[in-house]
N, C-alpha and C. Protein backbone atom coordinates (compact mmCIF):
# COMPACT_ATOMS: atom_id res chain seq x y z
N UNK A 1 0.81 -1.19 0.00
CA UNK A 1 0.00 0.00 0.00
C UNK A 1 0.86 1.26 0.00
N UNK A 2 1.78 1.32 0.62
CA UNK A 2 3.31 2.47 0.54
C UNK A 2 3.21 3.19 -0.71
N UNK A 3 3.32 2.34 -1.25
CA UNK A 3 3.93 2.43 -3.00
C UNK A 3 2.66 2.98 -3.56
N UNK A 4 1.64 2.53 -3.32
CA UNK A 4 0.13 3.43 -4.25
C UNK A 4 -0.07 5.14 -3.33
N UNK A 5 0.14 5.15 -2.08
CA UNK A 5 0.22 5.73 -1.65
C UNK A 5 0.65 7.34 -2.02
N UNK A 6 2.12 6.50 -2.00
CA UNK A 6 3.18 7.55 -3.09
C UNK A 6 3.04 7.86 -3.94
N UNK A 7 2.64 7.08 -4.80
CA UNK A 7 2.37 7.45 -5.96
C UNK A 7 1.19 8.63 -6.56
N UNK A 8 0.21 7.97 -5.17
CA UNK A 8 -1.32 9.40 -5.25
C UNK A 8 -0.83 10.84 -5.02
N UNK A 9 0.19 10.91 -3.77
CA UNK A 9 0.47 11.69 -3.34
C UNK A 9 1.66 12.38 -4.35
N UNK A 10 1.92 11.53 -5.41
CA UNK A 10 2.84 12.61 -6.03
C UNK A 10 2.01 12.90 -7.62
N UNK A 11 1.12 12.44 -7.43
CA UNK A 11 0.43 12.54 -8.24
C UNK A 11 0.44 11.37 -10.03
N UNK A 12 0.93 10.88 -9.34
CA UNK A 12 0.68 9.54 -10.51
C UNK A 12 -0.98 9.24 -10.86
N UNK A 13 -1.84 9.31 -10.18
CA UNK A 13 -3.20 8.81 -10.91
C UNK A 13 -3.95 10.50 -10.44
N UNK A 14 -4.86 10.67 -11.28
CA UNK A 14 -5.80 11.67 -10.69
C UNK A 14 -7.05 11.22 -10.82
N UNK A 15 -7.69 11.98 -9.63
CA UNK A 15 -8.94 11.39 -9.18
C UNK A 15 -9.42 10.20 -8.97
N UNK A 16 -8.48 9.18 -8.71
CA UNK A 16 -8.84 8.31 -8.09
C UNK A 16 -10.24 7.87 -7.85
N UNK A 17 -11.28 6.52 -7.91
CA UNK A 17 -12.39 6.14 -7.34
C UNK A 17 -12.51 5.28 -6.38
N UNK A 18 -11.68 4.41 -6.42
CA UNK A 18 -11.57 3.19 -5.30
C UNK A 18 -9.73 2.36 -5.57
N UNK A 19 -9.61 2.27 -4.38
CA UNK A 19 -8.13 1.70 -4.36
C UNK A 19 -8.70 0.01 -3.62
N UNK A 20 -8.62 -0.86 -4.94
CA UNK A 20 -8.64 -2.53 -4.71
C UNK A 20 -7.29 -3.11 -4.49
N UNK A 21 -7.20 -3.93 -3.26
CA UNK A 21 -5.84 -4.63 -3.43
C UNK A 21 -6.47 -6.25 -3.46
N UNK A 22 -5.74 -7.05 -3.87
CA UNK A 22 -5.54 -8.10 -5.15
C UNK A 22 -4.98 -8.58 -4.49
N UNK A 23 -5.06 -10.12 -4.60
CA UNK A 23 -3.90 -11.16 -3.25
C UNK A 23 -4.33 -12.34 -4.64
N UNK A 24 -3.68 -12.49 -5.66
CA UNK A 24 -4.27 -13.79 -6.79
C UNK A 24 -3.48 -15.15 -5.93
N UNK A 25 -2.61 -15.02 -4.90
CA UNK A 25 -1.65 -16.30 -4.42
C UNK A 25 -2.84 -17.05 -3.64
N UNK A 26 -3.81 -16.05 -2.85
CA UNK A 26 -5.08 -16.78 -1.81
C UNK A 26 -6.39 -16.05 -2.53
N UNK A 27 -6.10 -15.82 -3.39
CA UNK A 27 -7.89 -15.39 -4.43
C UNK A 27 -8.59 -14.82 -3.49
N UNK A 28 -8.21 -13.82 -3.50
CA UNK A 28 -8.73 -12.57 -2.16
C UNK A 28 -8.94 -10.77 -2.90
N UNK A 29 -9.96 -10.65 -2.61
CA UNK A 29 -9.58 -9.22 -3.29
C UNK A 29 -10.47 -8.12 -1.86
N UNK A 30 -9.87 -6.96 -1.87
CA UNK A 30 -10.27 -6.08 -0.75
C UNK A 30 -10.51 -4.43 -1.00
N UNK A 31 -11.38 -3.89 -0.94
CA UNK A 31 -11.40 -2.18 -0.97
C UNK A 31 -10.84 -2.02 -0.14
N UNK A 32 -9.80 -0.67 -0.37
CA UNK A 32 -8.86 -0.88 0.72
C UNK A 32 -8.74 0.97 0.31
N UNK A 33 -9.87 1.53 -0.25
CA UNK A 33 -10.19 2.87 -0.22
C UNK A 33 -9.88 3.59 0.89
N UNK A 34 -11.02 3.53 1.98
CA UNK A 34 -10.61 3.99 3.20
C UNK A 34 -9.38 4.21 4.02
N UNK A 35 -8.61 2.94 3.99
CA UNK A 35 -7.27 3.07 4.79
C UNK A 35 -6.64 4.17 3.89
N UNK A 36 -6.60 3.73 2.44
CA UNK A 36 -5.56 4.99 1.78
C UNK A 36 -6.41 6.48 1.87
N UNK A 37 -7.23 6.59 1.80
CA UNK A 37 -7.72 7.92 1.86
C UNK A 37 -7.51 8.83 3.67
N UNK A 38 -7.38 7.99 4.49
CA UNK A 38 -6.91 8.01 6.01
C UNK A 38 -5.74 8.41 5.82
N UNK A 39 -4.81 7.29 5.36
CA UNK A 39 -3.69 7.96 5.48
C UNK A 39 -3.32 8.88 4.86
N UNK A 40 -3.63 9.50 3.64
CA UNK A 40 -3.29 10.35 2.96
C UNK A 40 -3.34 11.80 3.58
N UNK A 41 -4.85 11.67 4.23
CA UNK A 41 -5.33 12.78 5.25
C UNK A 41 -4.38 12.67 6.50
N UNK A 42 -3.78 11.99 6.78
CA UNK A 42 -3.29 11.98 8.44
C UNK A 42 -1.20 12.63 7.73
N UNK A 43 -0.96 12.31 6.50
CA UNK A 43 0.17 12.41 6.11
C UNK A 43 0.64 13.71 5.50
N UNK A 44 -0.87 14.68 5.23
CA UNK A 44 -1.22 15.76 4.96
C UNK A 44 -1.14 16.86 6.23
N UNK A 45 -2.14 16.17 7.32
CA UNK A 45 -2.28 16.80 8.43
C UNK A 45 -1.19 16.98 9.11
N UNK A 46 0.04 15.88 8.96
CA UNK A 46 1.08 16.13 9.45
C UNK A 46 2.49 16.83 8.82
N UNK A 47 2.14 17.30 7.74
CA UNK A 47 2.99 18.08 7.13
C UNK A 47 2.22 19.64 7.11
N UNK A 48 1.22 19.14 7.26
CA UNK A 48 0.14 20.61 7.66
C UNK A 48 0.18 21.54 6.55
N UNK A 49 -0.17 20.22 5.48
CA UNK A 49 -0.61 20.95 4.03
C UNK A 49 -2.01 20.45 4.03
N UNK A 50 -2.76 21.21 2.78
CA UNK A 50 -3.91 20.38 2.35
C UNK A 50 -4.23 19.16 1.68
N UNK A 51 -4.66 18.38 1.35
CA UNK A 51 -4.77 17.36 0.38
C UNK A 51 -4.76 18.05 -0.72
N UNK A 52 -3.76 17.45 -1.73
CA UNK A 52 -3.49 18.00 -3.23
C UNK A 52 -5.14 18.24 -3.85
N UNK A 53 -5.36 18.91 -5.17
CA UNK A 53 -6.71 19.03 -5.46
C UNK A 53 -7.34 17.67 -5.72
N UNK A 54 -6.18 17.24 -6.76
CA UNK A 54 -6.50 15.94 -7.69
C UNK A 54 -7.13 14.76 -6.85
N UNK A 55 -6.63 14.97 -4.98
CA UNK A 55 -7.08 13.56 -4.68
C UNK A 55 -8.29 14.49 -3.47
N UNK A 56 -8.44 15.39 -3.28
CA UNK A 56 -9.73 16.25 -2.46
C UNK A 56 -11.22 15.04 -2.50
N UNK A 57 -11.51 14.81 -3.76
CA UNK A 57 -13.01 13.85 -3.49
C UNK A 57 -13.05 12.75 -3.31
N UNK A 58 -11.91 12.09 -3.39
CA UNK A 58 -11.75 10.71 -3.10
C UNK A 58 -11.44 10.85 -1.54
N UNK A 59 -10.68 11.71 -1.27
CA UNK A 59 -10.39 11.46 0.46
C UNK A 59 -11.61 12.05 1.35
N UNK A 60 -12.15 13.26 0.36
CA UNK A 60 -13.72 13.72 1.52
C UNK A 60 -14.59 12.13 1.35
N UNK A 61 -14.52 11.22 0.20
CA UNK A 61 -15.84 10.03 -0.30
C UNK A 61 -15.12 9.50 0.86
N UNK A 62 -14.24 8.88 1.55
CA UNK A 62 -13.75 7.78 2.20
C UNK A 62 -13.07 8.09 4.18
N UNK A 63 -12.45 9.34 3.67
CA UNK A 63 -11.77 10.05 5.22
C UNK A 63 -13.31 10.42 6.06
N UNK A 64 -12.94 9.67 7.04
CA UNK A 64 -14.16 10.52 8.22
C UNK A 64 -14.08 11.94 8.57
N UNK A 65 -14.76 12.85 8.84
CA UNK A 65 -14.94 14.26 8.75
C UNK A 65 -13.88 14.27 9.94
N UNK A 66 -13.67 13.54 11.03
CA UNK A 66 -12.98 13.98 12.27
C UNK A 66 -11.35 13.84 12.03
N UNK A 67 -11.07 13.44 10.82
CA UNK A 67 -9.78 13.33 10.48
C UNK A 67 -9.53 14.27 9.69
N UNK A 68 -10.13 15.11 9.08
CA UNK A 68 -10.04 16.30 8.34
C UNK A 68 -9.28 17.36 9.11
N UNK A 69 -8.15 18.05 8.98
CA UNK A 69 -7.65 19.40 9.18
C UNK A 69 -8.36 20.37 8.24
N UNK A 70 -9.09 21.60 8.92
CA UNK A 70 -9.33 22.63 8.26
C UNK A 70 -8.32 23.65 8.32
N UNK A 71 -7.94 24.33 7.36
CA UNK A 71 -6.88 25.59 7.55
C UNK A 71 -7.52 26.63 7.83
N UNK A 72 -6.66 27.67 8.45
CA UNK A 72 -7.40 28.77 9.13
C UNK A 72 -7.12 30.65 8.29
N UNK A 73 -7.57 30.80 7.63
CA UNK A 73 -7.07 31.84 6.99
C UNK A 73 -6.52 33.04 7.73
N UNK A 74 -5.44 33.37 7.44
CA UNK A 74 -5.06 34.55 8.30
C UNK A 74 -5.42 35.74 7.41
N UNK A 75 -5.97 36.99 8.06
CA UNK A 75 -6.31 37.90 7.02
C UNK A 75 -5.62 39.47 7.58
């Protein structure tokens, strides 16, 4: 998951809909949306940027609202 991760975050796919991981050794397949859209938000929050645009609706469809950082405009 590292590696797709990275890759969202540097922008290798845009807009994203669902992240499936694939196991063909035990014929297993899993949405595995949520965890990456979590972490993306928690890897964001901790660099205390926003989520890039490209991946914004995939992480609001999947991130729980309480994991969301809002930024605070200074004016």
């Amino acid at each position: 998951m590292e590696t797709v991760i990275q890759d969202l975050l540097a922008g290798e796919y845009r807009q994203p809909i669902r992240v499936v991981a694939i196991n063909t050794a035990e014929r297993w397949s899993e949405d595995v949306s949520q965890d990456i859209a979590r972490e993306i938000q928690r890897r964001c929050n901790l660099q205390l940027s926003d989520v890039p645009s490209y991946l914004r609706e995939f992480v609001d469809r999947y991130s729980p609202q309480d994991l969301q950082q809002f930024s605070l405009r200074l004016v």
